[in-house]
C-alpha atoms as a PDB file:
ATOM      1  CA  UNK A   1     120.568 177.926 165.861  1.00  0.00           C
ATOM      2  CA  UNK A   2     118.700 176.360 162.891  1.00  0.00           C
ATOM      3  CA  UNK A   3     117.448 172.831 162.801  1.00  0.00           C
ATOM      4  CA  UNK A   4     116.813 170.969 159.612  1.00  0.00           C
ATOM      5  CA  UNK A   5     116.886 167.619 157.955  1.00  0.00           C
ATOM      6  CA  UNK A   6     120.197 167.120 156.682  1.00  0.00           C
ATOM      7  CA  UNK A   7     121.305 166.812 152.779  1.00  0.00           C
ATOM      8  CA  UNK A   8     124.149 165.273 151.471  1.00  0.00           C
ATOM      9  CA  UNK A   9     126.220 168.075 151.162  1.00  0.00           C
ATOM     10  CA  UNK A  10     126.343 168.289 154.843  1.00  0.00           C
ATOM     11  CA  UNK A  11     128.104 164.996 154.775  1.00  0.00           C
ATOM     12  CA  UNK A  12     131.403 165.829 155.593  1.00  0.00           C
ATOM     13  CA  UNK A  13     130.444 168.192 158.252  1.00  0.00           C
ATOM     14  CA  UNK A  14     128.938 165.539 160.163  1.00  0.00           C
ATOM     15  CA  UNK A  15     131.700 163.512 159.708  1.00  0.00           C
ATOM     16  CA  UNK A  16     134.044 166.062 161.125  1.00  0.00           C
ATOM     17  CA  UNK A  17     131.804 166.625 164.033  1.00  0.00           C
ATOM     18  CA  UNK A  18     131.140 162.895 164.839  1.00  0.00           C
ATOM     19  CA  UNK A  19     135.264 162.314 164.447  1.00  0.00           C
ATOM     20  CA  UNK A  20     135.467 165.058 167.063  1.00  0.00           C
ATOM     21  CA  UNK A  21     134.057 163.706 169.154  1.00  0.00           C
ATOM     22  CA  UNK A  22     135.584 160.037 168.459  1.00  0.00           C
ATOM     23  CA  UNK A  23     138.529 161.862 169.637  1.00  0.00           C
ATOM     24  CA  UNK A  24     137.654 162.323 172.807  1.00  0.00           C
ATOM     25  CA  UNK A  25     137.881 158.322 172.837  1.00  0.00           C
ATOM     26  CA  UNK A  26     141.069 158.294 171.187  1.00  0.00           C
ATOM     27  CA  UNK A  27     139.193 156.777 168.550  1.00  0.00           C
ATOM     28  CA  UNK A  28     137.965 158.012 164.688  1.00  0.00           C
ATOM     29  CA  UNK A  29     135.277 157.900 162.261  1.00  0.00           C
ATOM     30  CA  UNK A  30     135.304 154.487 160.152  1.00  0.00           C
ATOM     31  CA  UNK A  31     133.571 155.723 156.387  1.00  0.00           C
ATOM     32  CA  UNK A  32     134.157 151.681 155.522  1.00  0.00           C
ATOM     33  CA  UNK A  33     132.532 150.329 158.579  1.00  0.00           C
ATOM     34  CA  UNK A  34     130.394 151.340 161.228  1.00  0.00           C
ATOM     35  CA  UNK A  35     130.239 155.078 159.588  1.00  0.00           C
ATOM     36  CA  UNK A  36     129.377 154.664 156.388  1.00  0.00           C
ATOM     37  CA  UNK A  37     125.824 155.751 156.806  1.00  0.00           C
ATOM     38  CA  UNK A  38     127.388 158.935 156.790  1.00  0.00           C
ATOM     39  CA  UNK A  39     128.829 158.889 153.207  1.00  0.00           C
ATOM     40  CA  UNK A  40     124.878 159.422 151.457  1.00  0.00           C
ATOM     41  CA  UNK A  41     122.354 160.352 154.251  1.00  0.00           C
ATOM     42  CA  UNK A  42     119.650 160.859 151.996  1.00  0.00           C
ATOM     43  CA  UNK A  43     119.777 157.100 150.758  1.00  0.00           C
ATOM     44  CA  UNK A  44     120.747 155.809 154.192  1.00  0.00           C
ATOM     45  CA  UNK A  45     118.044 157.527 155.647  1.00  0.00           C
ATOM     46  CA  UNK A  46     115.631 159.462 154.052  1.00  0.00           C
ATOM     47  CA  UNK A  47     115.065 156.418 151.283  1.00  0.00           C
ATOM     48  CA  UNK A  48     114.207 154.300 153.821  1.00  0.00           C
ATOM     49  CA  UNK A  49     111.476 155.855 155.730  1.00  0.00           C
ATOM     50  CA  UNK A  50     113.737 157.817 157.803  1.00  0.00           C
ATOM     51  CA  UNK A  51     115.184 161.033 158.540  1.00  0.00           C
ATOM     52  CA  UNK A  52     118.677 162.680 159.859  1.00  0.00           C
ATOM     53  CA  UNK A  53     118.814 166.089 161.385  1.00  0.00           C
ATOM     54  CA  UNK A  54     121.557 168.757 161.983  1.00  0.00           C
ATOM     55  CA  UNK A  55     121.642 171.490 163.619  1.00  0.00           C
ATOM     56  CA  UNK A  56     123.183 174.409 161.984  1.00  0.00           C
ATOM     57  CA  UNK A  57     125.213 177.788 164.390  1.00  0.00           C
ATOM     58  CA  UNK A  58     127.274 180.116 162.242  1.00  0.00           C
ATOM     59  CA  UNK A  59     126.888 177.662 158.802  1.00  0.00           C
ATOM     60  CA  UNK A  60     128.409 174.992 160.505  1.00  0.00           C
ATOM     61  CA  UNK A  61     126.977 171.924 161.950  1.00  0.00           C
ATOM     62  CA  UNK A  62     126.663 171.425 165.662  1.00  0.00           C
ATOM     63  CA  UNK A  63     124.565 168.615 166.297  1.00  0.00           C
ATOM     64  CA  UNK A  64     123.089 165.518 164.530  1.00  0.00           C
ATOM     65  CA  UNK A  65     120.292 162.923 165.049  1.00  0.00           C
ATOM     66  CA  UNK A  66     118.741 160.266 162.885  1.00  0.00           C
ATOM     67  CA  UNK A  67     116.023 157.613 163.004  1.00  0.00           C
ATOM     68  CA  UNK A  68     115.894 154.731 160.826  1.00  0.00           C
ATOM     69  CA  UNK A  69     113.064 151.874 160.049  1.00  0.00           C
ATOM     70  CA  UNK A  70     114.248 148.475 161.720  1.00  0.00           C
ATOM     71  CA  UNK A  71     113.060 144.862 162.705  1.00  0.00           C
ATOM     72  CA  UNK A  72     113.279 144.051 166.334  1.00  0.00           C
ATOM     73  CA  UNK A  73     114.059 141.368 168.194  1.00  0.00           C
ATOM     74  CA  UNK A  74     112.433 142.026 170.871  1.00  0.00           C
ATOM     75  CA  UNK A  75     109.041 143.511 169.073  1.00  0.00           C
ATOM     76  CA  UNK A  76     108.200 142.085 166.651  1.00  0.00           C
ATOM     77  CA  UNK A  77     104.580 143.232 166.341  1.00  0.00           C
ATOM     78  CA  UNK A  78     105.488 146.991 166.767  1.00  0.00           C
ATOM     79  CA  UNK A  79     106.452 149.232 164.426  1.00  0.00           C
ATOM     80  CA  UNK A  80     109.906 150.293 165.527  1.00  0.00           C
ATOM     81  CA  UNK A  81     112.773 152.677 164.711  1.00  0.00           C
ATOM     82  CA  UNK A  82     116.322 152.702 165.098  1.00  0.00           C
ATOM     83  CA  UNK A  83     118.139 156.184 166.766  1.00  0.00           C
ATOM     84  CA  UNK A  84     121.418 156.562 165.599  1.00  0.00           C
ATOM     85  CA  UNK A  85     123.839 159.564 165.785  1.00  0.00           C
ATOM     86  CA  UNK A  86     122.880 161.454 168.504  1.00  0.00           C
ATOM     87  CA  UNK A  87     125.983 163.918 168.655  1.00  0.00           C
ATOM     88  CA  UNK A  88     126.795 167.333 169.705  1.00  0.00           C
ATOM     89  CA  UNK A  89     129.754 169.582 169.868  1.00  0.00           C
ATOM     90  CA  UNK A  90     131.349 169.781 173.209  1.00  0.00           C
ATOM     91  CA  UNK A  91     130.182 173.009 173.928  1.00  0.00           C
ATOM     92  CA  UNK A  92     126.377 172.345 173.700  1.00  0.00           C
ATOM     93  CA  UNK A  93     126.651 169.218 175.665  1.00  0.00           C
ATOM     94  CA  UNK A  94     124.446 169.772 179.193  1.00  0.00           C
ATOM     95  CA  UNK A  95     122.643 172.529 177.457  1.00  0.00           C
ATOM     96  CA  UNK A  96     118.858 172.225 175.691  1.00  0.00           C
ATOM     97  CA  UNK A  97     119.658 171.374 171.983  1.00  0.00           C
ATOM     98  CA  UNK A  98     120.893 167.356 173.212  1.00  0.00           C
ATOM     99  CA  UNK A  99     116.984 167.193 174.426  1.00  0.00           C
ATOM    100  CA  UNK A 100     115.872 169.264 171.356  1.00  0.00           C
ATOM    101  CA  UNK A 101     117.331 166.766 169.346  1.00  0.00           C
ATOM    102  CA  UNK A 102     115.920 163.799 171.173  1.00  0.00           C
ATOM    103  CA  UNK A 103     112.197 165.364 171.118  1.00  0.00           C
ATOM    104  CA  UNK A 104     112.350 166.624 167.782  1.00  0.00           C
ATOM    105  CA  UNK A 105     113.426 162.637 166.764  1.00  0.00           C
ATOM    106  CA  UNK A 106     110.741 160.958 169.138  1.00  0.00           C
ATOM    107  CA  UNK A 107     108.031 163.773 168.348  1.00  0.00           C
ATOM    108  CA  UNK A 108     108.424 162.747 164.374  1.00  0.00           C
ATOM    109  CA  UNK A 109     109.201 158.756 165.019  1.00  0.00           C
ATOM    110  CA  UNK A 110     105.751 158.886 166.747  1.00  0.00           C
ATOM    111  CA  UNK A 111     104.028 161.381 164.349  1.00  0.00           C
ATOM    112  CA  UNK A 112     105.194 158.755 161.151  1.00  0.00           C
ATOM    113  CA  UNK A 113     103.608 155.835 162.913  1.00  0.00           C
ATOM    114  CA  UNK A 114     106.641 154.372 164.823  1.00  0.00           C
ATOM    115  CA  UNK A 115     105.306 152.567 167.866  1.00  0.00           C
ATOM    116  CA  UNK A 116     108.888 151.768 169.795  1.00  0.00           C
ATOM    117  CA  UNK A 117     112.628 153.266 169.866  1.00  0.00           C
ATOM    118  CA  UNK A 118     115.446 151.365 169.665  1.00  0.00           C
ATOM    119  CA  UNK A 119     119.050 151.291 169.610  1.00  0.00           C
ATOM    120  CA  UNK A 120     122.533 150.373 170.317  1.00  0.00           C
ATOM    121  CA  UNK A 121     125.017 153.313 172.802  1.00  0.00           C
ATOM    122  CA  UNK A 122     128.723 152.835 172.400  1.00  0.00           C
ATOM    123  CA  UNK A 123     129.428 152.196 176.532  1.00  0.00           C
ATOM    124  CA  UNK A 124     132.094 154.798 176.536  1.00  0.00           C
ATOM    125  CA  UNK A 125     129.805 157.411 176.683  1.00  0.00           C
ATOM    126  CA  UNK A 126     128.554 157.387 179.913  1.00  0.00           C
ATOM    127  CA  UNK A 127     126.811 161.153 180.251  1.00  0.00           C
ATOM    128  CA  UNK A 128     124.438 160.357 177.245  1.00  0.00           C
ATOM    129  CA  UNK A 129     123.189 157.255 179.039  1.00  0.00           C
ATOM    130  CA  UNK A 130     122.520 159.228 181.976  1.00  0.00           C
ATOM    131  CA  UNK A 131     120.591 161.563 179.394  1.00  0.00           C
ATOM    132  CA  UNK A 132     118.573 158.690 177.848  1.00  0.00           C
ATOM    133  CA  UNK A 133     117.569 157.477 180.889  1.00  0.00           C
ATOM    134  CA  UNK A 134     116.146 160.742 182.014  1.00  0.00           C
ATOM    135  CA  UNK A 135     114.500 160.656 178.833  1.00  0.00           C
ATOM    136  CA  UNK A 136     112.781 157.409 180.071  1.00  0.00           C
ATOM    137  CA  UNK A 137     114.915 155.161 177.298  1.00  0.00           C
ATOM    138  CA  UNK A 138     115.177 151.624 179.000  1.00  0.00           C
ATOM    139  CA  UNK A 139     117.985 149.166 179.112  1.00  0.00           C
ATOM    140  CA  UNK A 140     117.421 145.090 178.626  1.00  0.00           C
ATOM    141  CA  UNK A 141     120.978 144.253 179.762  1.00  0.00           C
ATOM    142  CA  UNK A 142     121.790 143.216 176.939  1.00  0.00           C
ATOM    143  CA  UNK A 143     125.423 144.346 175.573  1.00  0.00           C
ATOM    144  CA  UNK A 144     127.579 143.527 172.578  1.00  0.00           C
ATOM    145  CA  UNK A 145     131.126 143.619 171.336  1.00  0.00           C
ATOM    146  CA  UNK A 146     131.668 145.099 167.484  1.00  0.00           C
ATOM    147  CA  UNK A 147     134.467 145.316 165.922  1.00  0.00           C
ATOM    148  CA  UNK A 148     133.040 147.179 162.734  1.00  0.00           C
ATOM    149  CA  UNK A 149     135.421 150.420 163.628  1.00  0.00           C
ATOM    150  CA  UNK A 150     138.829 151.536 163.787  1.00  0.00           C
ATOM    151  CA  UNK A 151     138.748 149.699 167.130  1.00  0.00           C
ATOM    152  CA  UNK A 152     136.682 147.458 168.701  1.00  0.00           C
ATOM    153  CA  UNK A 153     134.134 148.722 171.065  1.00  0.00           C
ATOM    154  CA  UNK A 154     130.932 147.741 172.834  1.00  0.00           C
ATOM    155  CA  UNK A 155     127.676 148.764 172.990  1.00  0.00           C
ATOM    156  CA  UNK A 156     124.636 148.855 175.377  1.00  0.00           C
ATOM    157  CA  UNK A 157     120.323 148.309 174.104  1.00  0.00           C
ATOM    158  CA  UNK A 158     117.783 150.781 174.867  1.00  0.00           C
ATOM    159  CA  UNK A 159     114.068 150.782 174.386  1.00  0.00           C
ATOM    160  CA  UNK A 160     111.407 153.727 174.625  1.00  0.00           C
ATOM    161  CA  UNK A 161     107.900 153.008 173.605  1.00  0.00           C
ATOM    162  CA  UNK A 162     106.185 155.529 172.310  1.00  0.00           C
ATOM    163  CA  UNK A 163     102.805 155.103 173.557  1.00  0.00           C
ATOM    164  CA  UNK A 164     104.165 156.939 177.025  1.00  0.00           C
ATOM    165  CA  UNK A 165     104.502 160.089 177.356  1.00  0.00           C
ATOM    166  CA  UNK A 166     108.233 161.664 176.940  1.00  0.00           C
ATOM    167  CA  UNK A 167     108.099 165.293 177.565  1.00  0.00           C
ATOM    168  CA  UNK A 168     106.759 168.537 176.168  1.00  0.00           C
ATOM    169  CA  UNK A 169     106.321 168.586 172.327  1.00  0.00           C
ATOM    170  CA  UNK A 170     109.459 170.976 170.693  1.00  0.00           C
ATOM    171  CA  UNK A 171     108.822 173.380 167.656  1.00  0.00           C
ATOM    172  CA  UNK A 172     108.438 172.010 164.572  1.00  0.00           C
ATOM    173  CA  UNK A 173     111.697 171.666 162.881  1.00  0.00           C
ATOM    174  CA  UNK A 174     112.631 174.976 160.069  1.00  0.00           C
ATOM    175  CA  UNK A 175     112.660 173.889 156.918  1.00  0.00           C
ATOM    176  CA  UNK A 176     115.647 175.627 154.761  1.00  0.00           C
END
């Protein structure tokens, strides 16, 4: 397994692993909505001040996490980020590249400055909110409805701050 920050021609890739696992919902990547991050991930994210890993097995990729500059609501004065596409094929689910993923995206969010973690979780997926809250991610209670996909869905908040600690610092990420 290699992990490494993503270029564009890993786009559709990432698409076809995220719509994977869409499936599972009965549900599909939207490219013209709530996807479309996913068309140019070196302007959606590393343009910004962010960054978007995969992870590579046999050339193809496996897993995918990103972190993204935002405003926040409820911090104003902190210097937060945004998680977004935490995904993983079905057969590395459970194992130790989901909290590879997570580390290697808190360990640089912290390392660049970022002072908080936030983001929105699609409620259907139950077994990563059991993961982020073992990863001492926090919800608010707060939950909304979007209808930015192929169908509408709903979404939980979570918080980290970075100032605690989260776990045992991973490798640094290999640079291709």
């Amino acid at each position: 397994m290699k992990l490494r920050p993503a270029k564009n021609s890993d786009s559709q890739q990432i698409i076809q692993l995220i719509d994977a696992v869409y499936s599972e919902y009965n549900d599909t990547v939207c490219l013209d909505g709530a996807e479309k991050d996913l068309l140019d991930i070196e302007d959606a994210y590393r343009a910004v001040g962010g960054e978007f890993w995969v992870l590579i097995q046999d050339d193809m990729v496996v897993g995918t996490h990103g972190a993204l500059p935002c405003e926040s609501e409820t911090a104003p004065d902190l210097k937060v980020c945004q998680f977004k596409r935490l995904y993983l094929a079905q057969t590395l689910r459970g194992t130790q590249w989901g909290h590879h993923l997570m580390q290697v995206t808190i360990d640089w969010a912290r390392d660049v400055g970022f002072e908080r973690v936030e983001f929105w979780s699609d409620t259907r997926f139950k077994r990563a909110h059991q993961f982020f809250t073992k990863f001492g991610f926090q919800r608010d209670g707060r939950s909304r409805d979007m209808d930015d996909g192929v169908e509408p869905y709903s979404e939980y908040f979570y918080f980290l701050d970075l100032q605690q600690k989260t776990g045992d610092r991973s490798p640094p990420v290999s640079k291709v």
